[in-house]
Protein backbone atom coordinates (compact mmCIF):
# COMPACT_ATOMS: atom_id res chain seq x y z
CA UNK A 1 -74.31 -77.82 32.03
CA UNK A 2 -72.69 -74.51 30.76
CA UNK A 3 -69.46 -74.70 30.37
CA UNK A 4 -66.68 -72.34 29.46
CA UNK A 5 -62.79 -74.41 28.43
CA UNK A 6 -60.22 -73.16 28.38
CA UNK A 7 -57.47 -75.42 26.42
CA UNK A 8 -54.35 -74.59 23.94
CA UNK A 9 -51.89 -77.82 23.16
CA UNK A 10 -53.52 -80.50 21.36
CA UNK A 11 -53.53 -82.60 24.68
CA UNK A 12 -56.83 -80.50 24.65
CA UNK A 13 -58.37 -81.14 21.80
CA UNK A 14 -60.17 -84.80 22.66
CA UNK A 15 -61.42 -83.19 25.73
CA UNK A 16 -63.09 -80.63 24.20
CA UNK A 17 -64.45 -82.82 21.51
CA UNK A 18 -65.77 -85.16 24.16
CA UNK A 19 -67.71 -82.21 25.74
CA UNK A 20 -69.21 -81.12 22.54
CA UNK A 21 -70.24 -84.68 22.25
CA UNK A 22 -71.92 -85.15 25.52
CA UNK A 23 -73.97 -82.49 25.00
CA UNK A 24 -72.68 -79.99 27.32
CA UNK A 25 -73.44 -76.36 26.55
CA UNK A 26 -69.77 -75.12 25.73
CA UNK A 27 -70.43 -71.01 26.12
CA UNK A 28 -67.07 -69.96 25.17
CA UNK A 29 -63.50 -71.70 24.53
CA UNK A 30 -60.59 -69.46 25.34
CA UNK A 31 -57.17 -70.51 24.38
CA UNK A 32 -53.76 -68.89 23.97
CA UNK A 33 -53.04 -65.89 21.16
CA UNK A 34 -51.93 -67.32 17.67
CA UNK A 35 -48.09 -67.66 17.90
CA UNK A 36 -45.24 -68.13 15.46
CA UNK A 37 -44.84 -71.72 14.98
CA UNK A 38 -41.14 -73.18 16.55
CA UNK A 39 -40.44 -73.45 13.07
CA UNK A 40 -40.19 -70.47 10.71
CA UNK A 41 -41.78 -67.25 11.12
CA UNK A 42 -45.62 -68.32 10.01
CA UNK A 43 -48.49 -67.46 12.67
CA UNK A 44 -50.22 -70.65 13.68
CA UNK A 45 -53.27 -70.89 15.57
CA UNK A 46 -53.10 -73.20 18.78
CA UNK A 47 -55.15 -76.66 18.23
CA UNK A 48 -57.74 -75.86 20.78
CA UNK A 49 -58.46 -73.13 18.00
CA UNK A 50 -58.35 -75.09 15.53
CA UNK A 51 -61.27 -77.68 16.78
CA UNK A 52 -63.38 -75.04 18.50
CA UNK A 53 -63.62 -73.41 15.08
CA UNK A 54 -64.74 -76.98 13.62
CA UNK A 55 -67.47 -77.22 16.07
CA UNK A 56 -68.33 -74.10 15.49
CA UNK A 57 -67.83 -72.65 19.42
CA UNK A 58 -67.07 -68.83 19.97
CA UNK A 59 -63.28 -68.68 20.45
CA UNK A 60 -61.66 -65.93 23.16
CA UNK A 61 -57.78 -65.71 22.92
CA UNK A 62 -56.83 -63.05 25.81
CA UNK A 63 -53.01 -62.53 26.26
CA UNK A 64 -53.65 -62.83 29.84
CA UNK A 65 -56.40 -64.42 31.32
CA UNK A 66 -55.83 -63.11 34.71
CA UNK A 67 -56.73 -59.63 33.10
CA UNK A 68 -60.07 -57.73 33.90
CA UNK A 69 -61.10 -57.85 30.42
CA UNK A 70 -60.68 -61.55 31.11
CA UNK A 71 -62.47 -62.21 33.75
CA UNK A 72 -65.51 -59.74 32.67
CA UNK A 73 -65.91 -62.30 29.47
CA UNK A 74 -66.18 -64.79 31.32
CA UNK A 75 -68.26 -63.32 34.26
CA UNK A 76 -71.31 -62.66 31.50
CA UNK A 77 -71.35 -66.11 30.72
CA UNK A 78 -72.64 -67.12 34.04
CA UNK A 79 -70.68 -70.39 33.18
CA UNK A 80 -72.13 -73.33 35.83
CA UNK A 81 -68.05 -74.51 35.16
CA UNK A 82 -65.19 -73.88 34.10
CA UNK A 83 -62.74 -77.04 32.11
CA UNK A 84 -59.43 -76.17 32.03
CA UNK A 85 -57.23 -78.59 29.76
CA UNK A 86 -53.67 -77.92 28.98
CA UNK A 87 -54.39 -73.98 29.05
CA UNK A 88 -50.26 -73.03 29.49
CA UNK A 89 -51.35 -70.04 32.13
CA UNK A 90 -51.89 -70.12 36.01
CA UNK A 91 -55.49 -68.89 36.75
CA UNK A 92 -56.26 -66.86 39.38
CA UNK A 93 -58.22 -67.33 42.19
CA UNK A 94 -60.25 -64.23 41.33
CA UNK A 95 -61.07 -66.48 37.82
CA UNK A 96 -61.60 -69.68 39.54
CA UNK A 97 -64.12 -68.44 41.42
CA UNK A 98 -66.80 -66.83 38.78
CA UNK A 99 -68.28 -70.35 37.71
CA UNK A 100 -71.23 -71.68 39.79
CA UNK A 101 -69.03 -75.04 40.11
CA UNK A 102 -65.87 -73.79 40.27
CA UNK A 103 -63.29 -75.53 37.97
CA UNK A 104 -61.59 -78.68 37.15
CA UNK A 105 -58.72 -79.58 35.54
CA UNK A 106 -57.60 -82.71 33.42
CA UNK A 107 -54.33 -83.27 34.30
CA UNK A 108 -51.61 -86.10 32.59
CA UNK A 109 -50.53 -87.93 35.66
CA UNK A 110 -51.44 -89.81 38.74
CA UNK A 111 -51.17 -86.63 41.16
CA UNK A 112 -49.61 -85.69 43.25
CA UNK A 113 -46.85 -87.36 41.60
CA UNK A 114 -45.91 -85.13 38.58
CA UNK A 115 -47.65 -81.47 39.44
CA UNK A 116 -46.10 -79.05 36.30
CA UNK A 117 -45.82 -78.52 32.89
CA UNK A 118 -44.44 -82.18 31.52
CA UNK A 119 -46.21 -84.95 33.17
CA UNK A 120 -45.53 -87.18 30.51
CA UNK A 121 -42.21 -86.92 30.09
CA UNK A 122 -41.40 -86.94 33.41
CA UNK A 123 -42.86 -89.93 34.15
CA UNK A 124 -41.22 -91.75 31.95
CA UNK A 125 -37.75 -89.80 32.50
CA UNK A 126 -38.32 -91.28 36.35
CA UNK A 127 -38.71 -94.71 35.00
CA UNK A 128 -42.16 -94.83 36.61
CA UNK A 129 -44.02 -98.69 35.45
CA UNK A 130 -47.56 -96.48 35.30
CA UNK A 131 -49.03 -93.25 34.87
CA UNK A 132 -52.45 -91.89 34.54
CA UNK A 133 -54.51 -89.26 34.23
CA UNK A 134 -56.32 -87.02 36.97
CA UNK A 135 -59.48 -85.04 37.34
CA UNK A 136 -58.99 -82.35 40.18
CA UNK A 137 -61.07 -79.26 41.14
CA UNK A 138 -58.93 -76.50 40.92
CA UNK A 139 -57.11 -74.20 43.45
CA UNK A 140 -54.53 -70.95 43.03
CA UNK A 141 -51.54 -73.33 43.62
CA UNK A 142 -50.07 -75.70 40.46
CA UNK A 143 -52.16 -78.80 40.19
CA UNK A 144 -52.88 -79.01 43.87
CA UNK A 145 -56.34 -79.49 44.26
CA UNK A 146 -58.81 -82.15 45.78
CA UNK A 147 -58.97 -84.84 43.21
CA UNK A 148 -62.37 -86.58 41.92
CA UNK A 149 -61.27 -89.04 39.85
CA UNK A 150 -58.04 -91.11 38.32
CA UNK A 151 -57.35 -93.76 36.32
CA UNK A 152 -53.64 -95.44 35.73
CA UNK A 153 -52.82 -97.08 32.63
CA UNK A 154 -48.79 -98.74 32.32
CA UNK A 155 -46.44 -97.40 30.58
CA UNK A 156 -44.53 -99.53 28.17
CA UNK A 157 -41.37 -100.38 27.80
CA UNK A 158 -40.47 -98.70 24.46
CA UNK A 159 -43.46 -96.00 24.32
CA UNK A 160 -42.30 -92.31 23.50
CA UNK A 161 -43.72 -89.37 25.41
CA UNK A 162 -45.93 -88.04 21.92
CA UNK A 163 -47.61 -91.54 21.71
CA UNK A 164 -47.97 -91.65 25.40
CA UNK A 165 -49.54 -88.05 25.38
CA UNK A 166 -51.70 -88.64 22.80
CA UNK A 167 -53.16 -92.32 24.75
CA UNK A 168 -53.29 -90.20 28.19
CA UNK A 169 -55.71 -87.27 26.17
CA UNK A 170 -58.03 -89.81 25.09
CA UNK A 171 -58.25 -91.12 28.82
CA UNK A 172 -58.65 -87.84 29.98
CA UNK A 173 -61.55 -86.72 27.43
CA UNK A 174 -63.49 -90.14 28.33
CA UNK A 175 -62.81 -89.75 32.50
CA UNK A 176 -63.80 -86.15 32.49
CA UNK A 177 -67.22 -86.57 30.88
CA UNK A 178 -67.95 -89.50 33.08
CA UNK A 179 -66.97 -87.46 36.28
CA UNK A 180 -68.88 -84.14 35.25
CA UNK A 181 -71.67 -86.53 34.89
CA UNK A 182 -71.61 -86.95 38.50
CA UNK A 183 -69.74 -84.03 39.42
CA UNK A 184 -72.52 -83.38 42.23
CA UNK A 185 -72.22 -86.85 43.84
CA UNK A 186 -68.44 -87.04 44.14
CA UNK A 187 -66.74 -85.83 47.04
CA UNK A 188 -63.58 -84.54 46.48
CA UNK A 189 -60.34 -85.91 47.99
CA UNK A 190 -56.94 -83.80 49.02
CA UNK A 191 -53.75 -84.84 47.91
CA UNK A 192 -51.26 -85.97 49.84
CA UNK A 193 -48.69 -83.14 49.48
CA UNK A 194 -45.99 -85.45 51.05
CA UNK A 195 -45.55 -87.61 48.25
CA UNK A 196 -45.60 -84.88 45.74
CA UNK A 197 -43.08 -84.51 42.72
CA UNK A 198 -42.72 -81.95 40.12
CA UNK A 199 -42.10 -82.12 36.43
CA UNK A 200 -40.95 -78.53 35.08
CA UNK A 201 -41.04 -77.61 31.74
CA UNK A 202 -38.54 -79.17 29.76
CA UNK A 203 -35.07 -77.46 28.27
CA UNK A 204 -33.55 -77.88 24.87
CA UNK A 205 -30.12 -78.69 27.25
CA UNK A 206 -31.98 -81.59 28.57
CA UNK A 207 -31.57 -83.60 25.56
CA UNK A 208 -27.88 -82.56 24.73
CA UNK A 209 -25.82 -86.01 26.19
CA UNK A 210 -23.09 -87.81 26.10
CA UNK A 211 -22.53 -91.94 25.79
CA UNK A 212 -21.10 -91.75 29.53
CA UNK A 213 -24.30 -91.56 31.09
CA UNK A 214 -25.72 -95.23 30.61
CA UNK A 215 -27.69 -97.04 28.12
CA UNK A 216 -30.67 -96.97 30.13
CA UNK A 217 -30.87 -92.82 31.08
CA UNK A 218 -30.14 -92.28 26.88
CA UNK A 219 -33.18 -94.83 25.96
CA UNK A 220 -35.64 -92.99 28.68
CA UNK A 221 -34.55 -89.18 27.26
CA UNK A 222 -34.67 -90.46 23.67
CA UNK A 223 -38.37 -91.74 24.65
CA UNK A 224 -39.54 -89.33 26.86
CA UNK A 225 -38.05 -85.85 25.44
CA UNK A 226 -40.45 -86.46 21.87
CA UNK A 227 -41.24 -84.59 19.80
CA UNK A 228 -39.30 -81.85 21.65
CA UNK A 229 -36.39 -81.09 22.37
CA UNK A 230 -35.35 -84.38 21.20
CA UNK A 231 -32.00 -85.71 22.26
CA UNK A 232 -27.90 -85.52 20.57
CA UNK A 233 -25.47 -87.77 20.91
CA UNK A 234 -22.19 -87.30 19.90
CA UNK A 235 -20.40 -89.78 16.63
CA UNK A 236 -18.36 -89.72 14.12
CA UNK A 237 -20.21 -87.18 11.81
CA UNK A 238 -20.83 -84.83 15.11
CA UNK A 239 -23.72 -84.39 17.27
CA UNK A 240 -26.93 -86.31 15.76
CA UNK A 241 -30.08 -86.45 16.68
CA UNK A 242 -31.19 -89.60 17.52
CA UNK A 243 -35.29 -90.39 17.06
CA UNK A 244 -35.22 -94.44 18.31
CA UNK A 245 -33.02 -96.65 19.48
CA UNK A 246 -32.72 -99.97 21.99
CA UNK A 247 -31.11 -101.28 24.79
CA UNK A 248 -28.65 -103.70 24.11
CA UNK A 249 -26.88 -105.12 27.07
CA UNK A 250 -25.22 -102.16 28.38
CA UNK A 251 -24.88 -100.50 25.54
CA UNK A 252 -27.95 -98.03 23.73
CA UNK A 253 -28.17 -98.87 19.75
CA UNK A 254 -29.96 -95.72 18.03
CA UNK A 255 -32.15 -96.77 15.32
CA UNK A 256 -33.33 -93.94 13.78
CA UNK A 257 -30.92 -90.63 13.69
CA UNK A 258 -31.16 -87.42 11.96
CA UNK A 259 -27.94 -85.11 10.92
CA UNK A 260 -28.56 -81.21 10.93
CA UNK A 261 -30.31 -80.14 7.62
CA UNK A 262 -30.87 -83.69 6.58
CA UNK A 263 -33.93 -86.06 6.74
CA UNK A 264 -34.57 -88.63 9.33
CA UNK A 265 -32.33 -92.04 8.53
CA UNK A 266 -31.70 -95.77 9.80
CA UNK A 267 -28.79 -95.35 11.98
CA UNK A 268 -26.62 -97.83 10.02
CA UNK A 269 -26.98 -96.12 7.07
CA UNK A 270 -25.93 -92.53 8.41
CA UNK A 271 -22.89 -93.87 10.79
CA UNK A 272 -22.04 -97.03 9.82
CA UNK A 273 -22.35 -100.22 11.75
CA UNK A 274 -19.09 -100.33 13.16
CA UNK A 275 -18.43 -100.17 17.07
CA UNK A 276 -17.56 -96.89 17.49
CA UNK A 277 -20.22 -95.52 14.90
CA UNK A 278 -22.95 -96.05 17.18
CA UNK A 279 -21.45 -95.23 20.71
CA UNK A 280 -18.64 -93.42 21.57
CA UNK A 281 -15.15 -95.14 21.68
């Protein structure tokens, strides 16, 4: 099957891998311009990049890939489908519509629960005892197409969303390859729009709390909002970004903090392991 991806975050990357694996004739891999990294000034390319360059696959970084120029590369392809994994861009209909196949998506929930940008984290901001992963065809509207195939995994008690992520893109490289094997045999189902939820893209404000809002909403940010933005809580020394932690009772017990400028610590050792040192008075 030819196949042109289209994939940027490293969610990508074992799908794409997978592919190359299988056998599939990957045309063309188009991913997201080199950016600065969040860090520092340095240009970094995007992971998707990084691989396709490994496997030696043609890379095509448009700014926008709902340009002509866009769409003309990937027109000449004559792609029989397009994979679209973690891409960061809404594609057009105009787009969607060049492959023989049309296009499907790997997506990092059990749709329609979870359509947008942070599945993961949502899921486990919502306290949800599963997630999944998705294979949909692809529409014009935000992961809202006819699905053709799922699988649900739990989601553990004291998993973060970056481990969770990085579980969920292995699921997703291994479901995919099994359903483009059949691709032709399954018939697609709609989602039930009703029972849809959406998880936006997260905010750096989401992770700025205070003790006041329970032991059990600080453990779920703390897990769920890694690798970014994180979460602060206030303490003696100031804000502090806290990297693990527990329930205890009714209380949450970070674990693992970090103070601006300084490296990651046990939380006893930067606060102390009196009362108020780990929660607020």
């Amino acid at each position: 099957m030819k196949i042109v991806f289209a994939g940027t975050a490293e969610f990508a990357v074992p799908s794409l891998r997978a592919l190359h694996t299988a056998g599939h004739d990957i045309q063309l891999v188009i991913t997201q311009p080199d950016r600065p990294a969040r860090r520092g000034l340095k240009v970094m390319p995007p992971p998707v990049k990084v691989a396709a360059v490994e496997l030696g696959l043609p890379v095509f970084q448009p700014e926008r890939i709902r340009d002509a120029a866009a769409a003309d590369r990937l027109r000449a392809h004559r792609p029989d489908l397009l994979v679209v994994v973690a891409y960061g861009q809404i594609i057009p209909a105009s787009v969607l519509a060049i492959p023989r196949l049309g296009a499907v998506n790997v997506h990092a929930s059990l749709l329609p629960r979870h359509r947008g940008a942070a599945p993961v984290a949502h899921a486990i901001l919502a306290g949800d005892s599963e997630t999944g992963v998705t294979i949909m065809r692809m529409d014009e509207q935000l992961d809202h197409g006819p699905i053709l195939a799922a699988r649900a995994t739990p989601i553990g008690g004291t998993v973060d969303a970056a481990a969770l992520t990085t579980q969920l893109a292995s699921m997703g490289a291994e479901l995919l390859v099994e359903t483009l094997g059949r691709l032709e045999e399954i018939t697609a189902v709609e989602q039930d729009d009703r029972a849809a939820t959406v998880a936006p893209r997260l905010r750096k404000e989401d992770g700025e709390l205070e003790w006041d809002i329970g032991a059990l909403e600080i453990d779920r940010r703390v897990r769920a909002l890694q690798p970014w933005p994180g979460v602060t809580l206030p303490s003696k020394r100031g804000r502090v970004k806290v990297l693990s932690g527990h329930v205890e009772g009714d209380r949450y017990v970070p674990e693992v903090v970090q103070v601006p400028g300084k490296r990651p610590a046990p939380a006893k050792q930067v606060l102390g392991d009196g009362p108020g040192a780990r929660r607020a008075p």
